[in-house]
C-alpha atoms as a PDB file:
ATOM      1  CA  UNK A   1     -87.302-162.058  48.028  1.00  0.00           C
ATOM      2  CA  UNK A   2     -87.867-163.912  45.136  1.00  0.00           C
ATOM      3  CA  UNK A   3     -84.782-163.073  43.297  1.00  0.00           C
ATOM      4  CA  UNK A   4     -82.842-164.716  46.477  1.00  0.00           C
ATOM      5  CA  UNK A   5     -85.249-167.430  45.701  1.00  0.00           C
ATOM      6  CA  UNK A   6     -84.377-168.134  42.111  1.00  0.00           C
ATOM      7  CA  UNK A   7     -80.601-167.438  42.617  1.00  0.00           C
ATOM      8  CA  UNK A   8     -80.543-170.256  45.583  1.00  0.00           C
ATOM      9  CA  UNK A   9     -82.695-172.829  42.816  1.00  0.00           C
ATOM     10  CA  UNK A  10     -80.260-171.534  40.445  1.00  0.00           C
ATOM     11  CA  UNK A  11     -77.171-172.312  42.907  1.00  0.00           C
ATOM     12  CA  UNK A  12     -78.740-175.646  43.490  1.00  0.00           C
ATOM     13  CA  UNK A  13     -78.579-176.521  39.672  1.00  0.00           C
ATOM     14  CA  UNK A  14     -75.351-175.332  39.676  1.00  0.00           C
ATOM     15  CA  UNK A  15     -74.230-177.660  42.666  1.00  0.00           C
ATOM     16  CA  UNK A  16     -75.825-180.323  41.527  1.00  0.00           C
ATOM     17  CA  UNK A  17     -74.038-180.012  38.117  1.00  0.00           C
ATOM     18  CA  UNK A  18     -70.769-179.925  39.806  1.00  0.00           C
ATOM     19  CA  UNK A  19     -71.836-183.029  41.249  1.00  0.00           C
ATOM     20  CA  UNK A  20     -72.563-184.710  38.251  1.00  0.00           C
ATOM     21  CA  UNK A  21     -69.264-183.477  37.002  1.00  0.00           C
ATOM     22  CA  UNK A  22     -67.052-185.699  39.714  1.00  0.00           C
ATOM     23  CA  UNK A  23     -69.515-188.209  39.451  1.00  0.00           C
ATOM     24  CA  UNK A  24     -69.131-188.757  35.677  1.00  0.00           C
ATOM     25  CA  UNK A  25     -64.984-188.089  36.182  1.00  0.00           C
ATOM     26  CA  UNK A  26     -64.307-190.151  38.993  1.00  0.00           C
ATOM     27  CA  UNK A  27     -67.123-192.180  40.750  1.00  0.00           C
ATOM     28  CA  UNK A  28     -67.671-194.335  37.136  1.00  0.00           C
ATOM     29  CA  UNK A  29     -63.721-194.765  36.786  1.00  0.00           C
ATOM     30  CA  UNK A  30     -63.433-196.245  40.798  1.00  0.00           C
ATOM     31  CA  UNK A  31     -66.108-198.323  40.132  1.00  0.00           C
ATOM     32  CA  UNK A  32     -64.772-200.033  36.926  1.00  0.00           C
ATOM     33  CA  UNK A  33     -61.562-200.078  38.291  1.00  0.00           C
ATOM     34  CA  UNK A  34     -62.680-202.051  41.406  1.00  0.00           C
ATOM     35  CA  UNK A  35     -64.504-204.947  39.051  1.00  0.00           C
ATOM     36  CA  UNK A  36     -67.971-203.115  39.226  1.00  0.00           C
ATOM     37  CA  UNK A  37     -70.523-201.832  37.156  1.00  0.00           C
ATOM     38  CA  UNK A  38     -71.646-197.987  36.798  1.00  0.00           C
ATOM     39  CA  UNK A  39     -74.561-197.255  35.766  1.00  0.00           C
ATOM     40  CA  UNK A  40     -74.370-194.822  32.296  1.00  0.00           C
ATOM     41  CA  UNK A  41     -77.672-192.216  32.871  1.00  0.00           C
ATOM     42  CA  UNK A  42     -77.675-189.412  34.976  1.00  0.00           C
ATOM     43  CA  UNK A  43     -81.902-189.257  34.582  1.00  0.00           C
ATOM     44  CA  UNK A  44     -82.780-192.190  36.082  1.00  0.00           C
ATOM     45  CA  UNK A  45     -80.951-192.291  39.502  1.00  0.00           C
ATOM     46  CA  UNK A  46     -77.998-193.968  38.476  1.00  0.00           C
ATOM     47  CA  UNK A  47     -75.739-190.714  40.456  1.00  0.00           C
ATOM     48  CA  UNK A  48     -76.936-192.204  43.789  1.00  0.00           C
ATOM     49  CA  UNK A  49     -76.826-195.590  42.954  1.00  0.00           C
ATOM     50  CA  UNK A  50     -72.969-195.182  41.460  1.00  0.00           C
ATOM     51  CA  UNK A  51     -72.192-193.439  45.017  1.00  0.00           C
ATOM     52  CA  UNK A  52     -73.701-196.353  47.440  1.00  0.00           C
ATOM     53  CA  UNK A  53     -71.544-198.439  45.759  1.00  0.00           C
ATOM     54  CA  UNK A  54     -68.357-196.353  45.896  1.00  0.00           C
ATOM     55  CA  UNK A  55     -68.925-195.946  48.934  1.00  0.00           C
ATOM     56  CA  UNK A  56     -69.224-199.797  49.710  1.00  0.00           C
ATOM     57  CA  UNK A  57     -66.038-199.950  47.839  1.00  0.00           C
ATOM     58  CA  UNK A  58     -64.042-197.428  49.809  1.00  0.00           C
ATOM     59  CA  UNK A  59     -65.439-199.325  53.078  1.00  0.00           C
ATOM     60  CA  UNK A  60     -64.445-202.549  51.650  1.00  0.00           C
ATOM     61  CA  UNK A  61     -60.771-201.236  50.916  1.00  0.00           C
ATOM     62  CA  UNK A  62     -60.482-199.069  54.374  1.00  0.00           C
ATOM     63  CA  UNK A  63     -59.992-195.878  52.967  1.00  0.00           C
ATOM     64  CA  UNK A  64     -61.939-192.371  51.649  1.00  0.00           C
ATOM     65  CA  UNK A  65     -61.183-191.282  48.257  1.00  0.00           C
ATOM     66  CA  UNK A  66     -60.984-187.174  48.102  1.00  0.00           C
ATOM     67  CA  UNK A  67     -63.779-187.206  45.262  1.00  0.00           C
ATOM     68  CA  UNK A  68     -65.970-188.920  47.774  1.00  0.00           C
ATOM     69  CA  UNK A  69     -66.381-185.973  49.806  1.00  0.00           C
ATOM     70  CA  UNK A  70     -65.989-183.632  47.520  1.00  0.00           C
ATOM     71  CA  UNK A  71     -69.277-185.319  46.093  1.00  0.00           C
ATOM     72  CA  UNK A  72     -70.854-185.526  49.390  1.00  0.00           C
ATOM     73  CA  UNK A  73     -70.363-181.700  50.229  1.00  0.00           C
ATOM     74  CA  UNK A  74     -71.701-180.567  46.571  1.00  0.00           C
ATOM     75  CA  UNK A  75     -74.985-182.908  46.854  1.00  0.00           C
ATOM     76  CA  UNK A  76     -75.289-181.739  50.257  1.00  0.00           C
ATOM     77  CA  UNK A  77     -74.806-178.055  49.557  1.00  0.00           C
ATOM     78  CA  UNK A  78     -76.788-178.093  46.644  1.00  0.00           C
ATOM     79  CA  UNK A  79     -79.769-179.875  48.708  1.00  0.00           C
ATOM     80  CA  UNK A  80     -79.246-177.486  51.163  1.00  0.00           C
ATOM     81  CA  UNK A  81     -79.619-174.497  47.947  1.00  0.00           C
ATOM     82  CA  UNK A  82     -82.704-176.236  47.028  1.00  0.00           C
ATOM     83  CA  UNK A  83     -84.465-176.505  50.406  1.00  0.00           C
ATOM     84  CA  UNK A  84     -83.530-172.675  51.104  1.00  0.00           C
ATOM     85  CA  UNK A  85     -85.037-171.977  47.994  1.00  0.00           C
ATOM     86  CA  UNK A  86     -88.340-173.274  48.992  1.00  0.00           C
ATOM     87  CA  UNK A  87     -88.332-172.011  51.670  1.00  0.00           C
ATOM     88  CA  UNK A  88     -87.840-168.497  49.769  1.00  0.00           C
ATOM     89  CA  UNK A  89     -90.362-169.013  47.710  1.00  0.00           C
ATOM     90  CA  UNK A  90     -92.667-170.355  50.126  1.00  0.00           C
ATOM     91  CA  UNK A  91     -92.157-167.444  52.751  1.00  0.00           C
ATOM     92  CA  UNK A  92     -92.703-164.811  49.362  1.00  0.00           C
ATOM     93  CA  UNK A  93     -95.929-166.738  48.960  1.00  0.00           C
ATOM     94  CA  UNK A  94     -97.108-165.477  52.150  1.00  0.00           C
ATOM     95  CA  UNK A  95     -96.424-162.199  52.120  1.00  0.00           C
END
């Protein structure tokens, strides 16, 4: 049990990575391009912040971009990896 409980934490950092990557590829560019400001530092939040206001910006325009959600699925799947995995870990912990 807990090597499925390190491979989903693993997975998760994986995910989450891959999120990272279309955030630093895409969401910075469609913000710049649109007259905002990105923020330049994955460590300090700046990911979420970056999306909130690409999202804004694809309201504001009236349509989804595709790296929009393929970001939402990663950050979803990956918090999805991450709660499974303590859930793994926590159920291993009991036994």
């Amino acid at each position: 049990m807990i090597k499925v409980a390190i491979s989903l934490l693993v997975g998760f950092g994986i995910l989450m990575f891959a999120a990272a990557f279309v955030w630093a590829l895409r969401i910075q560019r469609y913000i710049q391009s649109h007259g905002g400001h990105s923020a330049c530092s994955v460590f300090n939040g700046a990911i979420w912040r970056d999306y909130r206001t690409a999202r804004q910006i694809s309201k504001r325009v009236g349509r989804k971009p595709a790296f929009l959600i393929w970001f939402e699925a990663l950050a979803i799947a990956a918090l999805l990896f991450f709660i499974l995995g303590g859930f793994a870990l926590l159920i291993e912990g009991f036994k």
